[in-house]
C-alpha atoms as a PDB file:
ATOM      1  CA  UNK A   1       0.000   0.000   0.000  1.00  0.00           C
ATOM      2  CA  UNK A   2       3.080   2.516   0.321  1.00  0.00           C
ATOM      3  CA  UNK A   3       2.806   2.604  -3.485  1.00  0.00           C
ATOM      4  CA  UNK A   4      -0.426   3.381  -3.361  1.00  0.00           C
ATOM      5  CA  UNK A   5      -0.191   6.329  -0.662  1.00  0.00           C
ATOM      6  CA  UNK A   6       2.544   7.362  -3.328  1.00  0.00           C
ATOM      7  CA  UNK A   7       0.620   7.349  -5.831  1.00  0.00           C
ATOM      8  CA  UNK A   8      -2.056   9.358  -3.433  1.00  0.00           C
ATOM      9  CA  UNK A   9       0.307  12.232  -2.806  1.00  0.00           C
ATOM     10  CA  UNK A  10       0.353  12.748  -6.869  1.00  0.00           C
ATOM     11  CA  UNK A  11      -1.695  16.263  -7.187  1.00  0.00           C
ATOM     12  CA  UNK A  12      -3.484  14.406 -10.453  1.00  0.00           C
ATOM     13  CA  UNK A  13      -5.345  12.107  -8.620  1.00  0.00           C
ATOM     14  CA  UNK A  14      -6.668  15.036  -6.379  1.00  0.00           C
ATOM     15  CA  UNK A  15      -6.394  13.729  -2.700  1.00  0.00           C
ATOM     16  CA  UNK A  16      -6.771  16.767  -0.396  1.00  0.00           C
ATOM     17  CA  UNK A  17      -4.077  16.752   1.951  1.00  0.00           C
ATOM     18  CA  UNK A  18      -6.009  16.356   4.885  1.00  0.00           C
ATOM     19  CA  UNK A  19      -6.998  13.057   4.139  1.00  0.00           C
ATOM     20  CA  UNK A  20      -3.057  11.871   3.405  1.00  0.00           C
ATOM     21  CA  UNK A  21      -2.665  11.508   6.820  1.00  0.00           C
ATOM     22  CA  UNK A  22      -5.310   8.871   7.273  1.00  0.00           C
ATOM     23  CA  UNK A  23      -3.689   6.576   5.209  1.00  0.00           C
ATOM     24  CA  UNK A  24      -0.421   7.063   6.388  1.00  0.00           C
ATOM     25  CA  UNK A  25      -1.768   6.495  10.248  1.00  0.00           C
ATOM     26  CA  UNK A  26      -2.623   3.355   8.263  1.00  0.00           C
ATOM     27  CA  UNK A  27       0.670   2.360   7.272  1.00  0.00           C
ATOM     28  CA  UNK A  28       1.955   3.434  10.640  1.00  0.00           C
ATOM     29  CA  UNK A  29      -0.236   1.443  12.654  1.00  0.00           C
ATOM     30  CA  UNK A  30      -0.753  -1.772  10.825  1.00  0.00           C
ATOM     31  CA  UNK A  31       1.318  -4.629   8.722  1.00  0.00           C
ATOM     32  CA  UNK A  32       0.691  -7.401   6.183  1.00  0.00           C
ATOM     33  CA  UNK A  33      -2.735  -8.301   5.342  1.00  0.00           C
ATOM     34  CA  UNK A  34      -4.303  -6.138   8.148  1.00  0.00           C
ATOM     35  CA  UNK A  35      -3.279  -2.970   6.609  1.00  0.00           C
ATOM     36  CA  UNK A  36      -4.217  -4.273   2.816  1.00  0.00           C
ATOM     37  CA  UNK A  37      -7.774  -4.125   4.392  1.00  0.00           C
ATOM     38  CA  UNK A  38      -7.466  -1.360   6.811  1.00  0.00           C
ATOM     39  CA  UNK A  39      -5.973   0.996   3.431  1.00  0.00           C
ATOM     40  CA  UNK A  40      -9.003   0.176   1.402  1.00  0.00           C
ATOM     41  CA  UNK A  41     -11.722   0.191   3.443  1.00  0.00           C
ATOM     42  CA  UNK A  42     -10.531   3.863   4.064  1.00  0.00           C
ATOM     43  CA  UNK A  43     -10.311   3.954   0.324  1.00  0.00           C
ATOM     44  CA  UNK A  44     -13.453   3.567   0.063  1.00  0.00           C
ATOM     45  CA  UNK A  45     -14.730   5.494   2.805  1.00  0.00           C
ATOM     46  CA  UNK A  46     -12.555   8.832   1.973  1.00  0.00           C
ATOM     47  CA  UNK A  47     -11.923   8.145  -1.908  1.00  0.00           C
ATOM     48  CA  UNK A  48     -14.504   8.740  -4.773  1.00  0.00           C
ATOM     49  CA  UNK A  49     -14.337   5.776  -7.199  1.00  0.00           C
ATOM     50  CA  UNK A  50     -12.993   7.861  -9.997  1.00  0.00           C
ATOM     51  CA  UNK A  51     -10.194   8.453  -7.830  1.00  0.00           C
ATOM     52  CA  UNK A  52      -9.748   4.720  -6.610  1.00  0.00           C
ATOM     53  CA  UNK A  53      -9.952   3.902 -10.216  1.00  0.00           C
ATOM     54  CA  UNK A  54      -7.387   6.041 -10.637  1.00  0.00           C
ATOM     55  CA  UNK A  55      -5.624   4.734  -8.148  1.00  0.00           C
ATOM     56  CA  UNK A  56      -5.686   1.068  -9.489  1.00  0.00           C
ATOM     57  CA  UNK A  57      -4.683   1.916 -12.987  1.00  0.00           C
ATOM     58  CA  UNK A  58      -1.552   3.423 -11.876  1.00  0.00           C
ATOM     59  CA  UNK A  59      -0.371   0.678  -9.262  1.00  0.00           C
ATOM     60  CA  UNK A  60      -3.255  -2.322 -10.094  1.00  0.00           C
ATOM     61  CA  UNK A  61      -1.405  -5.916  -9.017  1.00  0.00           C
ATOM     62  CA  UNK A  62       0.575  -8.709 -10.517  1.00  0.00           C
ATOM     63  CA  UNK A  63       3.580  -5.911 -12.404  1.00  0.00           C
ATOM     64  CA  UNK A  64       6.228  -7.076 -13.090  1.00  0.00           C
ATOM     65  CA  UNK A  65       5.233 -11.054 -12.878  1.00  0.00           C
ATOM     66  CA  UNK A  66       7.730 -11.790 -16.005  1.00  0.00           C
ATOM     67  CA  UNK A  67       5.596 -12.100 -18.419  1.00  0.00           C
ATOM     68  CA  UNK A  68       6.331  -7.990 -19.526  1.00  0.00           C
ATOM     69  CA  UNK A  69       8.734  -9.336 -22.512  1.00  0.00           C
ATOM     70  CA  UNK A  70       6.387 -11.716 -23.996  1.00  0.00           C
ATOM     71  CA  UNK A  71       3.295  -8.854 -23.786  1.00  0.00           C
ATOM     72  CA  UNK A  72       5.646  -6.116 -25.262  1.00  0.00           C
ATOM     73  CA  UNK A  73       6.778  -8.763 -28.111  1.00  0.00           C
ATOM     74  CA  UNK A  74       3.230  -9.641 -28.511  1.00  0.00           C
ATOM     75  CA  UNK A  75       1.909  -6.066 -28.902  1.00  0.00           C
ATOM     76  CA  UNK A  76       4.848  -5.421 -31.444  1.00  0.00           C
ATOM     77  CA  UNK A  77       4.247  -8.510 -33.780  1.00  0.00           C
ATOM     78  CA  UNK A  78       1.100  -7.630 -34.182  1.00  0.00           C
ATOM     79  CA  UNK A  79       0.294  -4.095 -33.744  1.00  0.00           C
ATOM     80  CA  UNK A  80      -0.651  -3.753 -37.906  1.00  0.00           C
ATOM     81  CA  UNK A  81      -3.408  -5.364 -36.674  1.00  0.00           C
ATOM     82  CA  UNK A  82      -6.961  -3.937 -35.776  1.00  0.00           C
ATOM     83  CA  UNK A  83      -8.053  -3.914 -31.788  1.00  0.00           C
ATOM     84  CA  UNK A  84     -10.487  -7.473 -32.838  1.00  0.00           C
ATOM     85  CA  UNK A  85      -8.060  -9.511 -34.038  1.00  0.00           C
ATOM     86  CA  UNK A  86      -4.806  -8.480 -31.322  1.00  0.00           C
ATOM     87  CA  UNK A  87      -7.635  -9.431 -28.599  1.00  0.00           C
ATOM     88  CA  UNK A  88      -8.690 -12.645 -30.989  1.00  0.00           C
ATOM     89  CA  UNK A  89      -4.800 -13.560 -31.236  1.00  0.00           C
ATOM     90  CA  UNK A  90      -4.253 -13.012 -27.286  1.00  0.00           C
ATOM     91  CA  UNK A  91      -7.126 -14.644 -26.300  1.00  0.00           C
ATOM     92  CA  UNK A  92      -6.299 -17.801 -28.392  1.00  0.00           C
ATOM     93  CA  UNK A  93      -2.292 -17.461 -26.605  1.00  0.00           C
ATOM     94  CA  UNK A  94      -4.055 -17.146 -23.174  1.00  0.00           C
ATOM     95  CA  UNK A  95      -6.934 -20.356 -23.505  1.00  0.00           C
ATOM     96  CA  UNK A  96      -4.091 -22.758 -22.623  1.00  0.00           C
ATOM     97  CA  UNK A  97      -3.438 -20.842 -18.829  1.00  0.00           C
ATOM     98  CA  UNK A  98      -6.800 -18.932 -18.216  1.00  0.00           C
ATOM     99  CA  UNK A  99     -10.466 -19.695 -17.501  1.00  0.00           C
ATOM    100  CA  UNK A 100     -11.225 -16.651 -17.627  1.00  0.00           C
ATOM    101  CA  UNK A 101     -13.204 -14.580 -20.444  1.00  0.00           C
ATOM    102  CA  UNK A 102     -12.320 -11.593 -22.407  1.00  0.00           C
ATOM    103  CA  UNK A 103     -15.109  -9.863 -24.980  1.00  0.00           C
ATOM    104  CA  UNK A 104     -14.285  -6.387 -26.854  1.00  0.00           C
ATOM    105  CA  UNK A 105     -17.854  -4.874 -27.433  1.00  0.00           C
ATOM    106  CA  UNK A 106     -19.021  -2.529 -29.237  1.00  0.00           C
ATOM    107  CA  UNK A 107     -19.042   0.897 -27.311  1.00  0.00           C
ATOM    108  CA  UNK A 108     -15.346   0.540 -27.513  1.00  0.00           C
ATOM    109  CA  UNK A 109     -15.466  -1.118 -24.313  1.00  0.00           C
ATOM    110  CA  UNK A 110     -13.290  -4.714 -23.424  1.00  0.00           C
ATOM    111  CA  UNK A 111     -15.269  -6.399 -20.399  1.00  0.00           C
ATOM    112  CA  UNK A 112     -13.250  -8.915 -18.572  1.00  0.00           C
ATOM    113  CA  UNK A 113     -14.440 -11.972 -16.600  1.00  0.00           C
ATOM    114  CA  UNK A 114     -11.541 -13.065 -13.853  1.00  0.00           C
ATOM    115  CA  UNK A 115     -10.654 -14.771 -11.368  1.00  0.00           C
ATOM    116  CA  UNK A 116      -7.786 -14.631  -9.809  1.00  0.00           C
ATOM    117  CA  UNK A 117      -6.152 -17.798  -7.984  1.00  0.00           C
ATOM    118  CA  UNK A 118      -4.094 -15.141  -5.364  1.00  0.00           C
ATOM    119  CA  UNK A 119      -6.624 -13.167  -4.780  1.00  0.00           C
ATOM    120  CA  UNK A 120      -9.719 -15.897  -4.338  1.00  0.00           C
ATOM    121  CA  UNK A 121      -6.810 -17.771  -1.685  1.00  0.00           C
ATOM    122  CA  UNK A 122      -6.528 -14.043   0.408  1.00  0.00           C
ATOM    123  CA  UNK A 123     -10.200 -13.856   0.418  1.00  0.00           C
ATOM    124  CA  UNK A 124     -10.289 -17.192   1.871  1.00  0.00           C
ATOM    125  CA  UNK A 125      -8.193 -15.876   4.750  1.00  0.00           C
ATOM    126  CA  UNK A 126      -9.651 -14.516   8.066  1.00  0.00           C
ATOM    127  CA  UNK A 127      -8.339 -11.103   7.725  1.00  0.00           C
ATOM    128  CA  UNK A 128      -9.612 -10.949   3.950  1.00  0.00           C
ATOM    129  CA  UNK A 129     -12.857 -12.668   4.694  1.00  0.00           C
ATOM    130  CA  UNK A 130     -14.716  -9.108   5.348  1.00  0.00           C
ATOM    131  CA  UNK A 131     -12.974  -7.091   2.702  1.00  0.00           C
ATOM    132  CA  UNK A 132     -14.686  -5.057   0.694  1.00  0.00           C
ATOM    133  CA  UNK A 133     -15.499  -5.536  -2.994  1.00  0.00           C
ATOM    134  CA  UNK A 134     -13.080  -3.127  -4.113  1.00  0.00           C
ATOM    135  CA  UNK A 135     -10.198  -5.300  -2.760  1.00  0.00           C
ATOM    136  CA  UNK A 136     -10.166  -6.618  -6.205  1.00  0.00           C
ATOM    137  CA  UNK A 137      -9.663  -3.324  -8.148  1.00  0.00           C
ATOM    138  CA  UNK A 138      -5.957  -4.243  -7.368  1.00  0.00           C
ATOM    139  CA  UNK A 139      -6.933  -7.312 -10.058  1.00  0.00           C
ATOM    140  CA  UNK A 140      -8.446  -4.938 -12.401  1.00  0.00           C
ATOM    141  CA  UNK A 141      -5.696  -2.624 -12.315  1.00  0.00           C
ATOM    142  CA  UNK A 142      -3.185  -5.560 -12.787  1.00  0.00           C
ATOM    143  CA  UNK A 143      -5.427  -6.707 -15.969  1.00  0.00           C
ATOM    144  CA  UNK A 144      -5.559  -2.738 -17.213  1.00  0.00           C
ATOM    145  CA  UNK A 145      -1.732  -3.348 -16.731  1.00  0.00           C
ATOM    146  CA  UNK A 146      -1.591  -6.648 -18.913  1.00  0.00           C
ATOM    147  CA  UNK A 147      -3.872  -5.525 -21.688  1.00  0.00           C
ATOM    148  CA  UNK A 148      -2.209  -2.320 -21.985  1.00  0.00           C
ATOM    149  CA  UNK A 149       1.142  -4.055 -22.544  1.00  0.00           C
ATOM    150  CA  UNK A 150       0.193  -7.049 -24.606  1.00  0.00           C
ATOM    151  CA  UNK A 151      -2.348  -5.183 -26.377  1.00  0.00           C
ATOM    152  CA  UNK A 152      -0.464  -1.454 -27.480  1.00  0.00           C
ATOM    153  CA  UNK A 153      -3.942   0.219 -26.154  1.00  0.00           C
ATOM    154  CA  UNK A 154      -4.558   2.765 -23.742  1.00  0.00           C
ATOM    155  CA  UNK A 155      -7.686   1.448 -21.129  1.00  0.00           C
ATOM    156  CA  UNK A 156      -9.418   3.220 -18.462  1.00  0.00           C
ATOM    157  CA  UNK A 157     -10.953   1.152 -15.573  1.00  0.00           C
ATOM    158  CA  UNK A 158     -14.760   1.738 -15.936  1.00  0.00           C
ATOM    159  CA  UNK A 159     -16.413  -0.678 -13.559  1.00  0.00           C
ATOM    160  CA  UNK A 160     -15.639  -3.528 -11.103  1.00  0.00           C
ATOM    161  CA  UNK A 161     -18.795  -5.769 -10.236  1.00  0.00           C
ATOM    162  CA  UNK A 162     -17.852  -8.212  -7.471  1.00  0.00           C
ATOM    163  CA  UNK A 163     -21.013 -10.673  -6.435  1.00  0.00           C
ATOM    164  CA  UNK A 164     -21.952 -10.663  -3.107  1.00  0.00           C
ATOM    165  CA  UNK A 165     -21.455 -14.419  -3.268  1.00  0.00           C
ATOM    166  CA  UNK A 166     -17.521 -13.847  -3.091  1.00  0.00           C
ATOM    167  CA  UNK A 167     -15.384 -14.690  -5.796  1.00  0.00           C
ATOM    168  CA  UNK A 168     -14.092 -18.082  -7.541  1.00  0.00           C
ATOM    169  CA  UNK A 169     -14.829 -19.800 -11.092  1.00  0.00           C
ATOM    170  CA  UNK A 170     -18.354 -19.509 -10.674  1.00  0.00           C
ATOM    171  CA  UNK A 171     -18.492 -15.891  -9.462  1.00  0.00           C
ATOM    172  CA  UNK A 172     -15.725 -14.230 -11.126  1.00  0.00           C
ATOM    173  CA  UNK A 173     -14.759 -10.447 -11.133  1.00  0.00           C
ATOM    174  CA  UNK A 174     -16.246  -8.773 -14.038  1.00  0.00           C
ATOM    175  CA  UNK A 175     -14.211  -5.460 -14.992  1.00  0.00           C
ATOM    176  CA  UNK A 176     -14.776  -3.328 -18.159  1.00  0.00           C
ATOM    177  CA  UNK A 177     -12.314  -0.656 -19.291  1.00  0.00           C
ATOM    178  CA  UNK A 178     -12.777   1.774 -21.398  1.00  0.00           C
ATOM    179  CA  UNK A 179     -10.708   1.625 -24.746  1.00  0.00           C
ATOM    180  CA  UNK A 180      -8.788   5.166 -24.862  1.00  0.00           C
ATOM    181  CA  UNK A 181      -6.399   4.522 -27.404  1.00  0.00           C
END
């Protein structure tokens, strides 16, 4: 979450000052897990969501897994191609590791249904049990992050819809981003 509060203290993002020091009381006070939850419920309690949104598209999870090269080389052996067929081509790469489901639509939108094996086992945790929804816009900035690279677009977070059911194959994440190119 130090990233994050980072990230916070940008003027951009347009966190009054005031409210800086709530999150770093945060950091302060709490470690680990505990302060993962403490940090966003007062995200989410302080924040709008344009700014949490915000927030997540500039430090979302899962950077720098690795797999930067292959997106980058991706994105540059085929980027003659139109938006369709890079997401057709990367979907067909990703079948083989993912369950999960990617759709480009037609109000220039990409909606995204994921779940995440990390996140669903921190949920399952005591301390993550009562988190709130927008735990997982970490996920949906780390997917903004991955489509972004692999993809040579420009995407805007424009939703997260968690179920109330919690999260796992059957319930998955659903996130839509806005195509900015």
């Amino acid at each position: 979450m130090k990233t994050i509060l980072k990230a916070m203290r940008m003027k951009k993002i347009g966190i009054p000052d005031d409210l800086l020091y709530i999150f770093e009381g945060i950091i302060q006070s709490y470690n680990g897990d505990e302060c993962d939850v403490k940090f966003i419920e007062a995200m989410n309690q302080h924040l709008t969501e344009e700014q949490r949104f915000q927030l997540w598209e500039s430090d979302g999870g899962c950077k720098g897994t690795g797999y930067d090269k292959e997106r980058k080389a991706f994105a540059i052996e085929h980027a003659d191609k139109p938006i369709s067929e890079r997401l057709e081509l990367y979907i067909a790469q990703m079948k083989k590791n993912s369950h999960n489901k990617i759709v480009l639509n037609d109000n220039n939108t990409i909606t995204v249904n994921f779940t995440c094996d990390g996140c669903c086992k921190n949920v399952e945790k005591e301390t993550f049990s009562q988190a709130p929804a927008s735990f997982y816009g970490r996920c949906a900035g780390g997917r903004l992050y991955e489509y972004q690279k692999a993809l040579g677009i420009k995407l805007k977070i424009k939703s997260i819809d968690v179920s109330p059911l919690g999260v796992n194959i059957e319930n998955p994440c659903v996130f839509t981003f806005d195509i900015v190119e």
